[in-house]
C-alpha atoms as a PDB file:
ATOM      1  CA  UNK A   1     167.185 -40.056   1.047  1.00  0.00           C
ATOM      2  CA  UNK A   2     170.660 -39.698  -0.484  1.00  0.00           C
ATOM      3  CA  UNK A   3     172.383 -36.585  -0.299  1.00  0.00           C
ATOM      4  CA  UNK A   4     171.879 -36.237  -4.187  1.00  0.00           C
ATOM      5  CA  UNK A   5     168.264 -36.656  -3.460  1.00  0.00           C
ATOM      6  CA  UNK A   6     168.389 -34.035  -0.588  1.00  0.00           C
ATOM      7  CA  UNK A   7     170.433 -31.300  -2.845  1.00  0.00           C
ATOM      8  CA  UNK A   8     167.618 -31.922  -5.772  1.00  0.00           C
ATOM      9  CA  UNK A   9     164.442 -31.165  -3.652  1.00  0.00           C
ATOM     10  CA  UNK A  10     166.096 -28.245  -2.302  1.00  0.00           C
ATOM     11  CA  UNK A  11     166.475 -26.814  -5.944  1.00  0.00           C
ATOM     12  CA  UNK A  12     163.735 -27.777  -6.970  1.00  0.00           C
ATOM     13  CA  UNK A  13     162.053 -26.001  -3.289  1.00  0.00           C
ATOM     14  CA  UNK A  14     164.249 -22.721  -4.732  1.00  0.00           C
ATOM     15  CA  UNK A  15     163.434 -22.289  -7.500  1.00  0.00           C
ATOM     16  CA  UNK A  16     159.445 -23.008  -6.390  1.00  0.00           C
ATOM     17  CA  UNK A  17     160.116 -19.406  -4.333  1.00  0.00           C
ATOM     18  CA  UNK A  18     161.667 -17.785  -7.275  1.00  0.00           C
ATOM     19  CA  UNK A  19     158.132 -18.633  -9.490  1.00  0.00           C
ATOM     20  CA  UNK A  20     156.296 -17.349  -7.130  1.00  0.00           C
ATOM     21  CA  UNK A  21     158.152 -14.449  -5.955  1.00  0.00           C
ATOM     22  CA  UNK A  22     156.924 -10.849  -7.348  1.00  0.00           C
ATOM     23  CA  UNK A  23     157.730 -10.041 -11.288  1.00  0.00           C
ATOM     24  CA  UNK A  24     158.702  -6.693 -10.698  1.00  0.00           C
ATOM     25  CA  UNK A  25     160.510  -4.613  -7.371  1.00  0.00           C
ATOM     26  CA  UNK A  26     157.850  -3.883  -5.557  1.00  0.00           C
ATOM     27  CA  UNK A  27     159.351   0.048  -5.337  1.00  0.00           C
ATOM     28  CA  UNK A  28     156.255   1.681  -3.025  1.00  0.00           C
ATOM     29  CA  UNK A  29     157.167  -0.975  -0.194  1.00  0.00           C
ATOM     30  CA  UNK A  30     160.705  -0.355  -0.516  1.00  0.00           C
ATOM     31  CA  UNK A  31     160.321   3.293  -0.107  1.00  0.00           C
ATOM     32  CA  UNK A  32     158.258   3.380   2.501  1.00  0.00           C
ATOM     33  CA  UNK A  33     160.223   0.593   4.184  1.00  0.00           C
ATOM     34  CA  UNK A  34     163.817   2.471   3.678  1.00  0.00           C
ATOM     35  CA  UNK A  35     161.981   6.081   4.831  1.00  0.00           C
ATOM     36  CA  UNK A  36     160.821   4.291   8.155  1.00  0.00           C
ATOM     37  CA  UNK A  37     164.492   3.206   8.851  1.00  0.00           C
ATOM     38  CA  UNK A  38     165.297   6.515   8.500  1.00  0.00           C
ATOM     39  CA  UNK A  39     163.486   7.185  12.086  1.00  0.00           C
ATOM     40  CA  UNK A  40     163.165   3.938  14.000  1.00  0.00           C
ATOM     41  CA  UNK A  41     165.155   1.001  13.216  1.00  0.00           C
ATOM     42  CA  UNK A  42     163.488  -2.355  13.598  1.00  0.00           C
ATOM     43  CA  UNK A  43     163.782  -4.400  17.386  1.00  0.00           C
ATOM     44  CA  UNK A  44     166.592  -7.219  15.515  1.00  0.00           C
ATOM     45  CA  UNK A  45     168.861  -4.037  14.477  1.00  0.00           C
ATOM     46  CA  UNK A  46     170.277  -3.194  17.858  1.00  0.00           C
ATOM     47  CA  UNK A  47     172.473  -5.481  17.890  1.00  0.00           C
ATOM     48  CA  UNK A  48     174.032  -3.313  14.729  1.00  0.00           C
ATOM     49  CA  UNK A  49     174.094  -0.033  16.901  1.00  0.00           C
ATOM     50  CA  UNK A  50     177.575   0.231  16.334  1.00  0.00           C
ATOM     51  CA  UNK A  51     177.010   0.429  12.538  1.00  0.00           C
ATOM     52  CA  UNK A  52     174.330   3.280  12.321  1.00  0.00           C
ATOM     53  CA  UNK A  53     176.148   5.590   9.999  1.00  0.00           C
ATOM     54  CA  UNK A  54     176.480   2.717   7.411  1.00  0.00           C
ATOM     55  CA  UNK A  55     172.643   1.889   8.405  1.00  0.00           C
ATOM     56  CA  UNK A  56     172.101   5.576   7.524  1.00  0.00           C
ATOM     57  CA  UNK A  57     174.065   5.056   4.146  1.00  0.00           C
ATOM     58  CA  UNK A  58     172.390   1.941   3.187  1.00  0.00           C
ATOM     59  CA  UNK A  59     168.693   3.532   4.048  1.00  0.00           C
ATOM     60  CA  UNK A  60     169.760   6.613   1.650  1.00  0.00           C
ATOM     61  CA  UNK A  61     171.145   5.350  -0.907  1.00  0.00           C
ATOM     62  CA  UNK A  62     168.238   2.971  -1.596  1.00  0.00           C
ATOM     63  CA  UNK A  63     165.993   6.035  -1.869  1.00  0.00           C
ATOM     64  CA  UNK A  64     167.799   7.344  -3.722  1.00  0.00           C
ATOM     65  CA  UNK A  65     168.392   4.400  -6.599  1.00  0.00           C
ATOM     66  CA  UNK A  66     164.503   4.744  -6.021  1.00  0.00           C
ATOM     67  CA  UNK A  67     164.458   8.439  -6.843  1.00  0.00           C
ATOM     68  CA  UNK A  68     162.648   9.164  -3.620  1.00  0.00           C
ATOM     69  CA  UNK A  69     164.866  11.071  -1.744  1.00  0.00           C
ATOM     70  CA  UNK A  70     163.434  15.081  -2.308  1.00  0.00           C
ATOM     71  CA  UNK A  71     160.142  12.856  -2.506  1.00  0.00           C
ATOM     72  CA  UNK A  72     160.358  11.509   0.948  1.00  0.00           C
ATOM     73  CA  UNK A  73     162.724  13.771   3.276  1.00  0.00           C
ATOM     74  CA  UNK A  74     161.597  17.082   4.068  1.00  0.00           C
ATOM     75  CA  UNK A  75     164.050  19.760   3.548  1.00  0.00           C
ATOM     76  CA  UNK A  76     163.652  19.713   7.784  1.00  0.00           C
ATOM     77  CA  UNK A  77     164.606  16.484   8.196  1.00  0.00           C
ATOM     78  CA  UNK A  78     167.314  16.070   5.446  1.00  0.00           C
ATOM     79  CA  UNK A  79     169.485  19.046   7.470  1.00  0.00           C
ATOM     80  CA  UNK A  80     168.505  17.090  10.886  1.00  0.00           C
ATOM     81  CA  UNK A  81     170.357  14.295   9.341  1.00  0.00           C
ATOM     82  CA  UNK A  82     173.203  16.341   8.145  1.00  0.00           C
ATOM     83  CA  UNK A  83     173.732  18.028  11.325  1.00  0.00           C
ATOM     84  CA  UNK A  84     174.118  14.263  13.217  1.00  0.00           C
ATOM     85  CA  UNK A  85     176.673  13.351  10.466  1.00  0.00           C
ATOM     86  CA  UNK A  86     179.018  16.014  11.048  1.00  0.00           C
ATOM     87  CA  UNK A  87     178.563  14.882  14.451  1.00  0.00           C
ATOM     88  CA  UNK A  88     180.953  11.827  14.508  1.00  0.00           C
ATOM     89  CA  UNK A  89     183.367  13.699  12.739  1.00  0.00           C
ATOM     90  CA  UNK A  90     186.523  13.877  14.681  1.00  0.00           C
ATOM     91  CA  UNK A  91     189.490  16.516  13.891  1.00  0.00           C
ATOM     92  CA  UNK A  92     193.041  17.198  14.418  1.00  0.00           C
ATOM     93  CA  UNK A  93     193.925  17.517  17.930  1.00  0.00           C
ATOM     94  CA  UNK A  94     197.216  18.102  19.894  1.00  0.00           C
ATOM     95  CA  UNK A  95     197.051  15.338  21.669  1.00  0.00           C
ATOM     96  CA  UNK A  96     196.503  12.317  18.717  1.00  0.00           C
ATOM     97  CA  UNK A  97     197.690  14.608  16.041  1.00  0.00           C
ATOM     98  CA  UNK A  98     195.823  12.884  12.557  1.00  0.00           C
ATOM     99  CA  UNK A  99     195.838  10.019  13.399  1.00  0.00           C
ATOM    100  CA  UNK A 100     191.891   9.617  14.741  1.00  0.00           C
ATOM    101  CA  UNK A 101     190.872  11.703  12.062  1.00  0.00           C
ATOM    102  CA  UNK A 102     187.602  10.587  10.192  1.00  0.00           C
ATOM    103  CA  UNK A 103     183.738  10.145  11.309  1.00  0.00           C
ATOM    104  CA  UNK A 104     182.964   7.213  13.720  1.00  0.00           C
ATOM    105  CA  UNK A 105     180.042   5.340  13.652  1.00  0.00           C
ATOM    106  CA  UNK A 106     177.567   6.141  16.384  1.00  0.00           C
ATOM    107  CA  UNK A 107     176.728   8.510  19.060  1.00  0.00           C
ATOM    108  CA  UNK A 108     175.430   6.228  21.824  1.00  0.00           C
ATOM    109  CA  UNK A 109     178.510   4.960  22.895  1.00  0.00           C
ATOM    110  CA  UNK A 110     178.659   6.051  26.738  1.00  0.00           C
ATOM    111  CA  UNK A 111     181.011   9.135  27.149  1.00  0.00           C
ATOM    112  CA  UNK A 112     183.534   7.609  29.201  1.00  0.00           C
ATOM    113  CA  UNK A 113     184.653   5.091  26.431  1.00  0.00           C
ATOM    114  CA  UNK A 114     187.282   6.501  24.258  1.00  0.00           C
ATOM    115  CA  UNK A 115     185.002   5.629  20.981  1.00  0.00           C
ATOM    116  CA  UNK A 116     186.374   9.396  19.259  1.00  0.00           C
ATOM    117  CA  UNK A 117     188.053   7.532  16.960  1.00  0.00           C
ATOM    118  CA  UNK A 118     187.622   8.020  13.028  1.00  0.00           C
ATOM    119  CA  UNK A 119     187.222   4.483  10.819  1.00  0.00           C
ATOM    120  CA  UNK A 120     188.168   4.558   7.535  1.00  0.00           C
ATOM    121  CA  UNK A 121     184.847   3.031   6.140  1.00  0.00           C
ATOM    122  CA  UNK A 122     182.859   5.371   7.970  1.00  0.00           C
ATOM    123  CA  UNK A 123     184.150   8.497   6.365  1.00  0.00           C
ATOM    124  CA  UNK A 124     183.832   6.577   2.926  1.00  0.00           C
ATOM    125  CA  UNK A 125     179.550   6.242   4.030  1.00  0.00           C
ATOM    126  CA  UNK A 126     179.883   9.742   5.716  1.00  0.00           C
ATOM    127  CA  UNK A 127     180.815  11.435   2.775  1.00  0.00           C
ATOM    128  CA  UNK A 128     178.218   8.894   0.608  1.00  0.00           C
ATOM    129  CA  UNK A 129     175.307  10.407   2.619  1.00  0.00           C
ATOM    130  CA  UNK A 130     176.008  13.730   2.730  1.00  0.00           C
ATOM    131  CA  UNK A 131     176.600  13.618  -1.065  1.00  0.00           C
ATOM    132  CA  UNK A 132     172.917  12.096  -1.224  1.00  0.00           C
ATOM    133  CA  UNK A 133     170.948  14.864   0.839  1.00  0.00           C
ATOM    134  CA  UNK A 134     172.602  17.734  -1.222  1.00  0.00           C
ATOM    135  CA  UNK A 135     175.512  18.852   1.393  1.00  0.00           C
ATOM    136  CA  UNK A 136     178.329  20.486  -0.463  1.00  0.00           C
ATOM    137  CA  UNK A 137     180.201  18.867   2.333  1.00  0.00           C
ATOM    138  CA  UNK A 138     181.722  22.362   3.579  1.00  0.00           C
ATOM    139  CA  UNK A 139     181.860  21.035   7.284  1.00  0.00           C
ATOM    140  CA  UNK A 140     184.064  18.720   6.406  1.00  0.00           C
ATOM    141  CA  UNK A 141     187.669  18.857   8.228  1.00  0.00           C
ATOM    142  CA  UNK A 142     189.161  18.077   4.408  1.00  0.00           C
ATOM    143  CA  UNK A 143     192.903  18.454   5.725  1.00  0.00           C
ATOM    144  CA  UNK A 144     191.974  16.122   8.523  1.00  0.00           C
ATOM    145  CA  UNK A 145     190.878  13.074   6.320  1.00  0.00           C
ATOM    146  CA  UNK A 146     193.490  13.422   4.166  1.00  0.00           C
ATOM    147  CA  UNK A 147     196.451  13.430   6.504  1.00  0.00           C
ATOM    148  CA  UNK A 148     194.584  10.327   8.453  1.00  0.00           C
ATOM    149  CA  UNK A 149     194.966   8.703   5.007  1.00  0.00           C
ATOM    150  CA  UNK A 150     198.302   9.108   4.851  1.00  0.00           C
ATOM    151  CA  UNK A 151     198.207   7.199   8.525  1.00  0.00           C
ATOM    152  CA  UNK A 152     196.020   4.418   7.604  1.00  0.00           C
ATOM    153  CA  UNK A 153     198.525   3.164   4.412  1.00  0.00           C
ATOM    154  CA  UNK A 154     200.475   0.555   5.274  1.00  0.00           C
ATOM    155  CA  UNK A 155     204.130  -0.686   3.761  1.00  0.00           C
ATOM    156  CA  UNK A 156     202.075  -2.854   1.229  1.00  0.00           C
ATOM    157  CA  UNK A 157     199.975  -0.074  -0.373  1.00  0.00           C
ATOM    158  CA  UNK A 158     197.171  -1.493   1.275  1.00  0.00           C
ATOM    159  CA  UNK A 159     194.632   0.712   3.745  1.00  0.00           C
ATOM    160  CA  UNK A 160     193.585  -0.294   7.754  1.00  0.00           C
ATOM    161  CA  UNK A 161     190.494   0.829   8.810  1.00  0.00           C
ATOM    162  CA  UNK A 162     191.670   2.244  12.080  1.00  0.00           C
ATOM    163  CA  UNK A 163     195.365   3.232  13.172  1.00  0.00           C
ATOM    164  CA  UNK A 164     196.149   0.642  15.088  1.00  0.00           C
ATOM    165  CA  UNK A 165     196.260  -2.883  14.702  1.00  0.00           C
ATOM    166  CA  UNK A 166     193.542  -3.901  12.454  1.00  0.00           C
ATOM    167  CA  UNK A 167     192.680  -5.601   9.740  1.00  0.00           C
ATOM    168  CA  UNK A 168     194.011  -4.150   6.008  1.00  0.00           C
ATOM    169  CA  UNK A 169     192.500  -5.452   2.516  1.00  0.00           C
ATOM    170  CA  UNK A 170     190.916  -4.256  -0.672  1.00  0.00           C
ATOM    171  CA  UNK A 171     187.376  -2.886   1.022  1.00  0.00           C
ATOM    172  CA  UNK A 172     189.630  -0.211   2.670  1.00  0.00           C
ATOM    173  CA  UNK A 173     191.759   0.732  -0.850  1.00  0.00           C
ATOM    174  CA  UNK A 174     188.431   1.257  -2.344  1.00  0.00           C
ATOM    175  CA  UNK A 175     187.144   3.533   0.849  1.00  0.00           C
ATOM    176  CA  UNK A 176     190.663   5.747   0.576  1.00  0.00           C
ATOM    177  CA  UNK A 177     190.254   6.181  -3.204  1.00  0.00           C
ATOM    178  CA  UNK A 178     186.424   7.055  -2.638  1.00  0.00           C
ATOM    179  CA  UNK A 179     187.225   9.511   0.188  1.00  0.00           C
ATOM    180  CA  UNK A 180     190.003  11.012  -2.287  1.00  0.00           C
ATOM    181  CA  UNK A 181     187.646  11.096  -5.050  1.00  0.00           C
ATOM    182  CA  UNK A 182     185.253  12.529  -3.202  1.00  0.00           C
ATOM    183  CA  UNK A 183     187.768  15.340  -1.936  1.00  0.00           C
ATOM    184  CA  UNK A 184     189.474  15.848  -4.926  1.00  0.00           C
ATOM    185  CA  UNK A 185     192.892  15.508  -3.117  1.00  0.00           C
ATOM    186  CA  UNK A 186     194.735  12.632  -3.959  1.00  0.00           C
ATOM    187  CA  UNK A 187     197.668  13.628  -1.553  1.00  0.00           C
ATOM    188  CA  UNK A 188     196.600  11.428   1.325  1.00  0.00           C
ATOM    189  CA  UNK A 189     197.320   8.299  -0.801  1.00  0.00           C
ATOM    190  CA  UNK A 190     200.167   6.610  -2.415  1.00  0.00           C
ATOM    191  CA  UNK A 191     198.623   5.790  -5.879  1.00  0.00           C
ATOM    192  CA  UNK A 192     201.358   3.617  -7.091  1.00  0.00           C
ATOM    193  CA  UNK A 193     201.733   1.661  -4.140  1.00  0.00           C
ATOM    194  CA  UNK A 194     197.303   1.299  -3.808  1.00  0.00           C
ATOM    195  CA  UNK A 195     197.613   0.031  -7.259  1.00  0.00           C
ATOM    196  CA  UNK A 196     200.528  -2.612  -6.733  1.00  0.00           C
ATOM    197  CA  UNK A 197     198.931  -3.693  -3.793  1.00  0.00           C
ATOM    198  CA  UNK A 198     195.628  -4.364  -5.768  1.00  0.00           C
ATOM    199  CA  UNK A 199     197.722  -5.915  -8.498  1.00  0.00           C
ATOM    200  CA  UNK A 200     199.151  -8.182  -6.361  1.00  0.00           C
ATOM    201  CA  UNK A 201     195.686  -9.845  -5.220  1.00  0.00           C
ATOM    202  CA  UNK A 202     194.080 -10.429  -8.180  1.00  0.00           C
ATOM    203  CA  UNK A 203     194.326 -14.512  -7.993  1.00  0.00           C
ATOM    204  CA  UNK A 204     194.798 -16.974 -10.766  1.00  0.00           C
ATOM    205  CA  UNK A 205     190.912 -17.668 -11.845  1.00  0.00           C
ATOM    206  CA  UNK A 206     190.897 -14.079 -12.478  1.00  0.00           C
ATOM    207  CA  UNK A 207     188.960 -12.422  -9.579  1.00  0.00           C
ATOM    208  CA  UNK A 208     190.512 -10.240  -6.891  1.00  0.00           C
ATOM    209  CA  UNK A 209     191.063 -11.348  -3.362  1.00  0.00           C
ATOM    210  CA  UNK A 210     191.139  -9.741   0.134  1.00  0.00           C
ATOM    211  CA  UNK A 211     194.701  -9.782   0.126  1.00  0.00           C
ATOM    212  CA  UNK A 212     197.449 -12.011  -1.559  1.00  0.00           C
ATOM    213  CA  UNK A 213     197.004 -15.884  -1.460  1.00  0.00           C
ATOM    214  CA  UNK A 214     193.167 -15.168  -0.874  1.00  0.00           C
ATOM    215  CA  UNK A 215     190.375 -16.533  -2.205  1.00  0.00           C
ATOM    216  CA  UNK A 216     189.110 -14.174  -4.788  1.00  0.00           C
ATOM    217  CA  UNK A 217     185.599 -12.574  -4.366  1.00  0.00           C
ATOM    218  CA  UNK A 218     182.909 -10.716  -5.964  1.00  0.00           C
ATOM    219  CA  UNK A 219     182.935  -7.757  -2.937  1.00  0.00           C
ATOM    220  CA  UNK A 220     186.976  -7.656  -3.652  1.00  0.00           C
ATOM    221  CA  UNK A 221     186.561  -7.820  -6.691  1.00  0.00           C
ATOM    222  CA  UNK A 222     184.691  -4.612  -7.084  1.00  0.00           C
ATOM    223  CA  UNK A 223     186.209  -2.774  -4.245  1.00  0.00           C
ATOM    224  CA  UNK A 224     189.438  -3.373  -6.372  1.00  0.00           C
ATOM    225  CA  UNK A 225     188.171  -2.870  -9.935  1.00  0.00           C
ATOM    226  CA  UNK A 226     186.523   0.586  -8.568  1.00  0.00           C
ATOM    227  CA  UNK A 227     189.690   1.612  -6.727  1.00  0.00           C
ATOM    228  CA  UNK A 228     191.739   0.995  -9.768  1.00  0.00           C
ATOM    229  CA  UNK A 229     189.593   3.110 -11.828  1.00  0.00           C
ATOM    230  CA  UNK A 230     188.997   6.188  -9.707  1.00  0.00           C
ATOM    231  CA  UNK A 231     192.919   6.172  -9.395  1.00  0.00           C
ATOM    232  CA  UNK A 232     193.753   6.319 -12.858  1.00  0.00           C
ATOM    233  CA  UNK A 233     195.246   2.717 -13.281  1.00  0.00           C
ATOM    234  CA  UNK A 234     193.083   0.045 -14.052  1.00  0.00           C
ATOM    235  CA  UNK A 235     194.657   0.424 -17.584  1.00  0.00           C
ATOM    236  CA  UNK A 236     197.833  -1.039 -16.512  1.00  0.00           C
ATOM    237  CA  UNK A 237     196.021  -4.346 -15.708  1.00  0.00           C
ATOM    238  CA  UNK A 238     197.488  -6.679 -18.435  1.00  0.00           C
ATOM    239  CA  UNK A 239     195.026  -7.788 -21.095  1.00  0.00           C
ATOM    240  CA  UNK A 240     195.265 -11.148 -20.479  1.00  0.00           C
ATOM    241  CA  UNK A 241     194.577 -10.491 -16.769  1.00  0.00           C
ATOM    242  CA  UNK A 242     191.386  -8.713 -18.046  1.00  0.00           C
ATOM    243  CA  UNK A 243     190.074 -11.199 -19.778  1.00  0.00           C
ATOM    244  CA  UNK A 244     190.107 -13.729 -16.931  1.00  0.00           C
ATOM    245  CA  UNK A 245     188.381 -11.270 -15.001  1.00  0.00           C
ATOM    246  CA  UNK A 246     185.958 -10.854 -17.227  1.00  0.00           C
ATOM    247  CA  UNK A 247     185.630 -14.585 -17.348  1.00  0.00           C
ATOM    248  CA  UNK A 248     186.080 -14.854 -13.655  1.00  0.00           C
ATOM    249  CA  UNK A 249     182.881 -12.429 -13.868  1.00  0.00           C
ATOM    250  CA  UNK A 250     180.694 -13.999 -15.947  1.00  0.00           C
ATOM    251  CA  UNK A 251     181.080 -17.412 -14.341  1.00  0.00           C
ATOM    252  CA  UNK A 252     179.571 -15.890 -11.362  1.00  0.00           C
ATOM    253  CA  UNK A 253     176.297 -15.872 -12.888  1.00  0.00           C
ATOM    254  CA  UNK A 254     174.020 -18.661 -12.021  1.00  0.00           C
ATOM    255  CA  UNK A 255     170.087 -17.953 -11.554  1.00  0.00           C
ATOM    256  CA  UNK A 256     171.838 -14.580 -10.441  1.00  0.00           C
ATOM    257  CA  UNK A 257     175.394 -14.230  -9.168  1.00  0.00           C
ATOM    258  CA  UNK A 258     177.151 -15.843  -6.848  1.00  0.00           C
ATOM    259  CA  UNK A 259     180.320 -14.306  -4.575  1.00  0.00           C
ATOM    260  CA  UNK A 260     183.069 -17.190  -5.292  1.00  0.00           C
ATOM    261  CA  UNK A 261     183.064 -20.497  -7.088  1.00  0.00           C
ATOM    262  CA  UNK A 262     181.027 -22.870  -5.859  1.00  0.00           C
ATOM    263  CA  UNK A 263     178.755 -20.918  -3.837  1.00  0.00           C
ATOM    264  CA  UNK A 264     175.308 -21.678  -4.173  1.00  0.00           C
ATOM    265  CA  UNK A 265     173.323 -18.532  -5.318  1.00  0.00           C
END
């Protein structure tokens, strides 16, 4: 069989799954499947200990797109969950100064690794979830996050997750500008330099990269589009730079939408 031949059945095999898949979101599973991660996460998720909080995050914010939140959390449990939040939040201290500030990611670390360390994303899905069970977010160290902001930017206007020697792109603009948003305190970031730095990556088909030289991408893409906009200056993006994102966009969609060029969906 040729590799034409090979590509073929396996379309063909696709879109055999798609005909047959449910018409509709099948919303009482997905409830009931998102409120059980809530209190035991499946055997094949330990390996993503180290990601609870954004486990947390994803869980909650599903239920609530569903509208299910007051419907399936008890007032009980909902301050349970608030109460482990806050946490794995980690304040000024003498001895790091800001630079740690933040929420981490999990409590079952073992005590004598240094894992008190605050990660940019993690404050972003920290704040997310408290939003989403009803916490006016008084318990959070406000002056702490924003002075770790001012940390985490870089020379380039662009964010690391961490203060030391880690990686820096778009995901963790969007996170700052979230946090700030969030906050309402803008002081922790340097807008201008955010949006240069975002600017700078969107590539020549239109879409935003990582970082400049990139491949552009559909996550980038909307972690730079959203940053842009909750700082004020996605009106500076030249019109003709809009409309090859919005090209750049609508090429994307195939039997639903793919993350680059040539990626099958």
């Amino acid at each position: 069989m040729s590799t034409t031949e090979v590509q073929d059945s396996e379309v063909v095999e696709e879109q055999g799954k798609h005909e047959s898949a449910p018409k509709k979101l099948l919303r009482e599973k997905h409830k009931k499947y998102f409120k059980q991660m809530l209190t035991l996460l499946p055997e094949p998720f330990q390996a993503h200990d180290s990601s609870r909080l954004t486990l947390l995050y994803f869980s909650l914010s599903a239920l609530d797109l569903l509208g299910a939140v007051d419907e399936l959390i008890s007032e009980k449990r909902k301050h349970e969950l608030i109460a482990w939040i806050y946490s794995l939040q980690v304040k000024h201290d003498e001895e790091h100064g800001y630079s740690r500030c933040g929420f981490y990611a999990t409590d079952s670390i073992p005590e004598k690794v240094d894992n008190n360390h605050g990660h940019i994303a993690m404050t972003y899905v920290a704040l997310c979830s408290l939003i989403i069970l009803g916490d006016d977010l008084s318990g959070v160290d406000r002056e702490s996050i924003i002075q770790s902001l001012k940390v985490l930017q870089l020379s380039s206007g662009s964010f690391q997750c961490i203060s030391y020697g880690t990686e820096s792109d778009a995901r963790f603009v969007y996170c700052a500008a979230c946090i700030s948003y969030f906050l309402k305190d803008w002081r922790g970031v340097d807008v201008k330099g955010a949006a240069d730095f975002l600017f700078s990556i969107q590539s020549y088909e239109g879409g935003f990269a990582q970082n400049i030289g990139r491949e552009s991408h559909g996550g980038s893409t909307f972690c730079s589009i959203a940053a842009l906009h909750l700082m004020g200056k996605l009106e500076e993006l030249p019109e003709d730079n809009k409309e090859n994102l919005i090209t750049w966009c609508l090429n994307r969609q195939q039997s639903g939408f793919n993350g680059r060029p040539n990626k099958p969906v």
